[in-house]
Protein backbone atom coordinates (compact mmCIF):
# COMPACT_ATOMS: atom_id res chain seq x y z
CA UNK A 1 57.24 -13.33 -23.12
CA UNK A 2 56.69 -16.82 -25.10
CA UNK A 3 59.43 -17.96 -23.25
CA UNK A 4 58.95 -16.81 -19.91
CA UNK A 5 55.60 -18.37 -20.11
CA UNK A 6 56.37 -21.84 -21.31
CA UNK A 7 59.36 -21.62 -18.37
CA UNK A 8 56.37 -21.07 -15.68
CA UNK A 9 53.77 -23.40 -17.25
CA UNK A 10 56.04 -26.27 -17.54
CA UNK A 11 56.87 -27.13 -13.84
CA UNK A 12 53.42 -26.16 -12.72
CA UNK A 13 53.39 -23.14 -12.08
CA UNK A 14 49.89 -21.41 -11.58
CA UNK A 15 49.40 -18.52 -14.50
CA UNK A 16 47.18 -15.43 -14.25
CA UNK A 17 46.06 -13.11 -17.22
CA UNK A 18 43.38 -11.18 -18.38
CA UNK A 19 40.93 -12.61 -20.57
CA UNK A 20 42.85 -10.70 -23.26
CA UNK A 21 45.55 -12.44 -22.99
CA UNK A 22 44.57 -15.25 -23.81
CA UNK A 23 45.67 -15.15 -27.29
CA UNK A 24 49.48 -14.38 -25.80
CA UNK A 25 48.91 -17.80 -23.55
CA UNK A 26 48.24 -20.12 -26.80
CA UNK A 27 50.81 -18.26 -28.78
CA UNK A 28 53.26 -19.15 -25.70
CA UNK A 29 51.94 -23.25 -26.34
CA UNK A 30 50.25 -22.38 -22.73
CA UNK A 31 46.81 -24.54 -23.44
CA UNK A 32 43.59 -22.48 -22.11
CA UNK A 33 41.88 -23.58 -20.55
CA UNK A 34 44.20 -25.91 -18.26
CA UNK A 35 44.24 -26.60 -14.43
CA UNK A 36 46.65 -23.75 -13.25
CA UNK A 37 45.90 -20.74 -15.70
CA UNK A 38 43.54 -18.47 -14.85
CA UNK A 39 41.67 -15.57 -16.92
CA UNK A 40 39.89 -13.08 -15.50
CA UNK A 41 37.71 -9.76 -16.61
CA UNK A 42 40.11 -8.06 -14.07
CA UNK A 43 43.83 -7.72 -12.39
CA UNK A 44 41.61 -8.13 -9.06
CA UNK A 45 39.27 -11.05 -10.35
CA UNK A 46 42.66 -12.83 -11.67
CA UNK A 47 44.38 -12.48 -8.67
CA UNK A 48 41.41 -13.66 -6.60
CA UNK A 49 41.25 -16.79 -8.52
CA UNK A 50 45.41 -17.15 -8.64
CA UNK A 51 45.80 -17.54 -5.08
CA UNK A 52 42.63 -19.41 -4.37
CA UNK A 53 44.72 -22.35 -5.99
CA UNK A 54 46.34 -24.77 -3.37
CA UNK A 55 49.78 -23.02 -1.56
CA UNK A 56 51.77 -25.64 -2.63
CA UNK A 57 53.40 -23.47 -5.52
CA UNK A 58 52.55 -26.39 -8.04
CA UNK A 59 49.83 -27.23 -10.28
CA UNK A 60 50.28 -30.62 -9.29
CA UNK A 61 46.86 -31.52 -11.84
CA UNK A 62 48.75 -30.73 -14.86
CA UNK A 63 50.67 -34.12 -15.03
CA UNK A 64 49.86 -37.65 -14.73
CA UNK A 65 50.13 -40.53 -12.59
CA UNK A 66 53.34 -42.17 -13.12
């Protein structure tokens, strides 16, 4: 799971758990809070908040200016 979260965060990827899983997110190296990741009371409050984030399939936020 560590991995498979680290491979999403990375490239920007937008992240969704509960608020319980929050714990798994830093134990992943996935900072909370961060533009991207979401946590929510519920599966429906998470996924309203997941794809209220731009369509552009990348957290764009995460990285700096070059």
């Amino acid at each position: 799971m560590a991995l498979l979260l680290s491979e999403a965060f990375r490239p920007g990827k937008a992240i969704g758990a509960s608020a319980l899983g929050q714990d798994v997110l830093e134990a992943a190296g996935v900072p909370v809070p961060a533009p991207g990741v979401v946590l929510g009371d519920s599966g429906p409050a998470v996924l309203e908040q997941v794809t209220a984030l731009p369509g552009s399939h990348r957290v764009w936020e995460r990285f700096t200016a070059v």
